[in-house]
C-alpha atoms as a PDB file:
ATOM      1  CA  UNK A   1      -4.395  -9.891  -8.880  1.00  0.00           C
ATOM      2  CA  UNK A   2      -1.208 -11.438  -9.160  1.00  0.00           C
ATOM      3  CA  UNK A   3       0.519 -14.363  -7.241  1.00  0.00           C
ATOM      4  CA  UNK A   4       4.202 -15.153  -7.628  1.00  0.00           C
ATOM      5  CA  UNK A   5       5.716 -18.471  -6.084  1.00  0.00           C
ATOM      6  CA  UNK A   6       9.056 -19.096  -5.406  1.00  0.00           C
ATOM      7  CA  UNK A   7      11.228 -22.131  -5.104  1.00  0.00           C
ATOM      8  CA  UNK A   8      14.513 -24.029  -5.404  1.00  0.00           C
ATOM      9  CA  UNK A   9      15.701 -23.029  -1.883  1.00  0.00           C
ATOM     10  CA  UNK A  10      17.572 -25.038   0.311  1.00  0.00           C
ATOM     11  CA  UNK A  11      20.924 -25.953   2.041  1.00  0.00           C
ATOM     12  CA  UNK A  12      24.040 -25.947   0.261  1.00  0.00           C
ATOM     13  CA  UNK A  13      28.089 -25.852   1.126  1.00  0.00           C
ATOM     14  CA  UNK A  14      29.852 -22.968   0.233  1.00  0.00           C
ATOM     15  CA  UNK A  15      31.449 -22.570  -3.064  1.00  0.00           C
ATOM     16  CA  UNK A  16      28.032 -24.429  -4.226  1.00  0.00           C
ATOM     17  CA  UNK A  17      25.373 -23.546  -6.150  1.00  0.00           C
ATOM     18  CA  UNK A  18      21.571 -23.176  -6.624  1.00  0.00           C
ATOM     19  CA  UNK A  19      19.191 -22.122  -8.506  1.00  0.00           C
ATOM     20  CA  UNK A  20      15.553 -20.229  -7.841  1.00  0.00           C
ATOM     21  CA  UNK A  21      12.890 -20.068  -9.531  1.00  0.00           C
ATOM     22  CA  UNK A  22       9.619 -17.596  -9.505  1.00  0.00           C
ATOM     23  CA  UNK A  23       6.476 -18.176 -11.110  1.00  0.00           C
ATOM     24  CA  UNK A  24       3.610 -15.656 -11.950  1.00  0.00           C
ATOM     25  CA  UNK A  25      -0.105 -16.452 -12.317  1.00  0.00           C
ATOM     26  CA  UNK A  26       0.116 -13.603 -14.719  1.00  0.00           C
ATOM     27  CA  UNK A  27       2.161 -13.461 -17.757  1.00  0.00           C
ATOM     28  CA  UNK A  28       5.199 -11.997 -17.331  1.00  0.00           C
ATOM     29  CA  UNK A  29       5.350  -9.934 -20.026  1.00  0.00           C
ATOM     30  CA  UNK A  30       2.729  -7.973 -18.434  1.00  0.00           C
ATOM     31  CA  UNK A  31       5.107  -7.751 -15.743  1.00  0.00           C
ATOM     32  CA  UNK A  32       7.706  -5.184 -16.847  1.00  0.00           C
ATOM     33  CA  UNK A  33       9.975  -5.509 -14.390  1.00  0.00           C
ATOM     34  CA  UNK A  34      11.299  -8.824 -12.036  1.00  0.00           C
ATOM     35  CA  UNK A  35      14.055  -8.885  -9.360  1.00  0.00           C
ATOM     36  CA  UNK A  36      14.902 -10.868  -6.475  1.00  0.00           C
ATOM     37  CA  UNK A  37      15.096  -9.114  -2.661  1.00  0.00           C
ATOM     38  CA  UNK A  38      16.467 -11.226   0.266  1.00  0.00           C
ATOM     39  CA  UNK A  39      16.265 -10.818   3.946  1.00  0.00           C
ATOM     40  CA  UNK A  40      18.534 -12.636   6.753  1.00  0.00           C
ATOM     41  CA  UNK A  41      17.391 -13.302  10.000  1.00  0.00           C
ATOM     42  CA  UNK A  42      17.370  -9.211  12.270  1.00  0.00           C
ATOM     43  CA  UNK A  43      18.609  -7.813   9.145  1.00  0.00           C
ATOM     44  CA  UNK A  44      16.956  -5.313   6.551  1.00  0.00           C
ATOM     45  CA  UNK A  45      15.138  -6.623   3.372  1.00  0.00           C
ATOM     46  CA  UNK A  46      18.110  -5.694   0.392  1.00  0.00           C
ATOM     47  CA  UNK A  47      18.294  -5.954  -3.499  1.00  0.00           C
ATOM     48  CA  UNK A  48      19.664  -8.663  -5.162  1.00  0.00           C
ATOM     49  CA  UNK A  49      18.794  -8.648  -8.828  1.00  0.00           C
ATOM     50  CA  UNK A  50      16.487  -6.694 -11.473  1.00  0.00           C
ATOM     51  CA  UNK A  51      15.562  -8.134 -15.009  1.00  0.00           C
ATOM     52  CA  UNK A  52      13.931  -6.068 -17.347  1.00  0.00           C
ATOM     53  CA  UNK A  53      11.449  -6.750 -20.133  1.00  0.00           C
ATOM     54  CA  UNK A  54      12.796  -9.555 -21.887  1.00  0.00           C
ATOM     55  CA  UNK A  55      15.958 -10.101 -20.191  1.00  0.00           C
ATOM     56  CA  UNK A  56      17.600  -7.402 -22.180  1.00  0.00           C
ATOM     57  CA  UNK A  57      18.959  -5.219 -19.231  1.00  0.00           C
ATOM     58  CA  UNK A  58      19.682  -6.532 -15.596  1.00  0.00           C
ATOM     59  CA  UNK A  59      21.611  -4.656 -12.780  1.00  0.00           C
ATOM     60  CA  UNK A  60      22.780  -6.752  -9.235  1.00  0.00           C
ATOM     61  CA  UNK A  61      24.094  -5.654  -5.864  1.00  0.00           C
ATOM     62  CA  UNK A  62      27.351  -5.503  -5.796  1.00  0.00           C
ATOM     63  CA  UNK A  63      27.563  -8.327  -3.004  1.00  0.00           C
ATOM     64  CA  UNK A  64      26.489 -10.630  -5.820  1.00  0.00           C
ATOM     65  CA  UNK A  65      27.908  -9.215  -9.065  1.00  0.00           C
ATOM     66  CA  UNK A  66      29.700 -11.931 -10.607  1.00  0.00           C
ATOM     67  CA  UNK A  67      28.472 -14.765  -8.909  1.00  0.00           C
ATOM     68  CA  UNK A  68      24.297 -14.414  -9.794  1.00  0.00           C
ATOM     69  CA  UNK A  69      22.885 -14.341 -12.853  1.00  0.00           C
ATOM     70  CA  UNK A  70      19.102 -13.310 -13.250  1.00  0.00           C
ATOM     71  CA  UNK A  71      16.982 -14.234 -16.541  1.00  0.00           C
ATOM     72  CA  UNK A  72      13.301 -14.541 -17.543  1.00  0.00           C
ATOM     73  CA  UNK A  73      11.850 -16.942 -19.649  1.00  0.00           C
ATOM     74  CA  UNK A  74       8.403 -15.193 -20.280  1.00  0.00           C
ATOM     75  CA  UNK A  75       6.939 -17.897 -22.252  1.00  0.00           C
ATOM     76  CA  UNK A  76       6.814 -20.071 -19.271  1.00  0.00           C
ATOM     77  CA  UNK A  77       5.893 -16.790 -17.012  1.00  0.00           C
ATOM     78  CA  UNK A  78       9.119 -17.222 -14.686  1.00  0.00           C
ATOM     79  CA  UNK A  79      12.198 -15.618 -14.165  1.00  0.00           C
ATOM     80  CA  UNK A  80      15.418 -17.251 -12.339  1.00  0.00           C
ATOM     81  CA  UNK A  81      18.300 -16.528  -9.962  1.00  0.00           C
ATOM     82  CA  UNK A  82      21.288 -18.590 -10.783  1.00  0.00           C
ATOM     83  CA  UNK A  83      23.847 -18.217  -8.185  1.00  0.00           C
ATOM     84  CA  UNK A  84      27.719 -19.866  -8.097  1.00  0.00           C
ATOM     85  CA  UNK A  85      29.919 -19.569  -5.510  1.00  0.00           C
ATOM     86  CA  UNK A  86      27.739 -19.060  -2.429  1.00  0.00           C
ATOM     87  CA  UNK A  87      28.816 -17.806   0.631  1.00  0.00           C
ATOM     88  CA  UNK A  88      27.483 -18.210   4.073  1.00  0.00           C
ATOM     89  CA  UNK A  89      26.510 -14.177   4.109  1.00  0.00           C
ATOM     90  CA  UNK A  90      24.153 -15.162   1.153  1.00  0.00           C
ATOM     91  CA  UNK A  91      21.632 -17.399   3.488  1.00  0.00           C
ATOM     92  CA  UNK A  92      18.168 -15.435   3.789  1.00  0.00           C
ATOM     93  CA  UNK A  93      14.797 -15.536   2.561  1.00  0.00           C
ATOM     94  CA  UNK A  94      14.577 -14.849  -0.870  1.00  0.00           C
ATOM     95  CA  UNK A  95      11.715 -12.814  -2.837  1.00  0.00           C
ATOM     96  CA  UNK A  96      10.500 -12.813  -5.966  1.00  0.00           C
ATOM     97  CA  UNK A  97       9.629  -9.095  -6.806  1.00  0.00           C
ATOM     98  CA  UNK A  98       7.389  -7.937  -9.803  1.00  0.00           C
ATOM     99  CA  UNK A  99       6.173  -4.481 -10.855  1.00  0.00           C
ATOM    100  CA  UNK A 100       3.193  -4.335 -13.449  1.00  0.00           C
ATOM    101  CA  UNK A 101       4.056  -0.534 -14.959  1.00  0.00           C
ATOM    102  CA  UNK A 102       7.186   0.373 -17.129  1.00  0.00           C
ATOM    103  CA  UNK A 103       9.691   2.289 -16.057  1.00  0.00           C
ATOM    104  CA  UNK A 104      13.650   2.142 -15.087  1.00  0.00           C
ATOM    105  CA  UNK A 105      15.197  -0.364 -13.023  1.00  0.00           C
ATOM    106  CA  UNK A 106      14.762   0.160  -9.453  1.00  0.00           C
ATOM    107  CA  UNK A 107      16.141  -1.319  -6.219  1.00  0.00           C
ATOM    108  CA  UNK A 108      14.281  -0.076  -3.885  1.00  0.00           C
ATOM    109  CA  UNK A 109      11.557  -2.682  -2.726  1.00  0.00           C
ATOM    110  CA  UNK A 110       8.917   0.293  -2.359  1.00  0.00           C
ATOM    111  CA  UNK A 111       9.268   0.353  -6.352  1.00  0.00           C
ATOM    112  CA  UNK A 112       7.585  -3.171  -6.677  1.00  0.00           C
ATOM    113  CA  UNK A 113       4.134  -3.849  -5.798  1.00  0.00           C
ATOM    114  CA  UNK A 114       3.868  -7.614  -6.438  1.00  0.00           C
ATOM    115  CA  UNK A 115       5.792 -10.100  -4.576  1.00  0.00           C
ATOM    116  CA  UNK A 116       6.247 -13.744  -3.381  1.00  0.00           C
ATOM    117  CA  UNK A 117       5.800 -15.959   0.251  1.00  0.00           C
ATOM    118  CA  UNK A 118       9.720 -16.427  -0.549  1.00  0.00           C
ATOM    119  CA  UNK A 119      12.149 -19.451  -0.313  1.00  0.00           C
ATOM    120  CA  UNK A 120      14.857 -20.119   1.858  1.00  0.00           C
ATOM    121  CA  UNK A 121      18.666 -20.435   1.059  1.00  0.00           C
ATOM    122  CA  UNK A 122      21.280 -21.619   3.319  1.00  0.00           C
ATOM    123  CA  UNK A 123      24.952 -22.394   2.668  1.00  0.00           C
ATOM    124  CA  UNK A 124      26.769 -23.363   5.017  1.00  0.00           C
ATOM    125  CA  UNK A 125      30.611 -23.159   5.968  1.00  0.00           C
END
């Protein structure tokens, strides 16, 4: 079993920053791949960010390229989502995702099969 925690949400301006954080009771380099989904309030879940293995290959939504930055830092079992420059169409819940086999990076959620309670984010205008 594996539990992943997320925090370092809250409410920001825009133009701010923030950074989340995600946890795993596992260690993460058992955990081949970690990303970040999000989900605003009567909107679809979507992909944010994907970090492979050891931070070595990462891919983002275009809505955030540029302004996130995923990394891991497997010897404390986390991995991170940096973002700069918010924007009021970033608030949403945001998940921690985490798939236990190897393979390609993948943004579709159905790909994962390990994920958080998530954390809220809120910028405001």
């Amino acid at each position: 079993q594996v539990q992943l925690e997320e925090s370092g949400g809250g409410l920001v301006q825009a133009g701010g920053s923030l950074t989340l954080s995600c946890t795993a009771s596992v260690r993460t380099l058992d955990v081949y791949l970690m990303g970040w989904f999000r989900q605003a309030p009567g909107r679809d879940r979507e992909f944010v960010a994907v970090v492979r293995g050891s931070g070595e290959d990462t891919y983002y939504d275009n809505s955030v390229k540029g302004r996130f930055t995923i990394s891991r830092d497997n010897a404390k079992n986390a991995v991170y989502l940096r973002m700069n420059s918010l924007k009021p169409e970033d608030t949403a819940v945001y998940y921690c995702v985490g798939r236990r086999y190897p393979g390609t990076l993948s943004t579709a959620f159905n790909d994962y099969n390990v994920w958080g309670q998530g954390t809220q984010v809120t910028v405001s205008s």
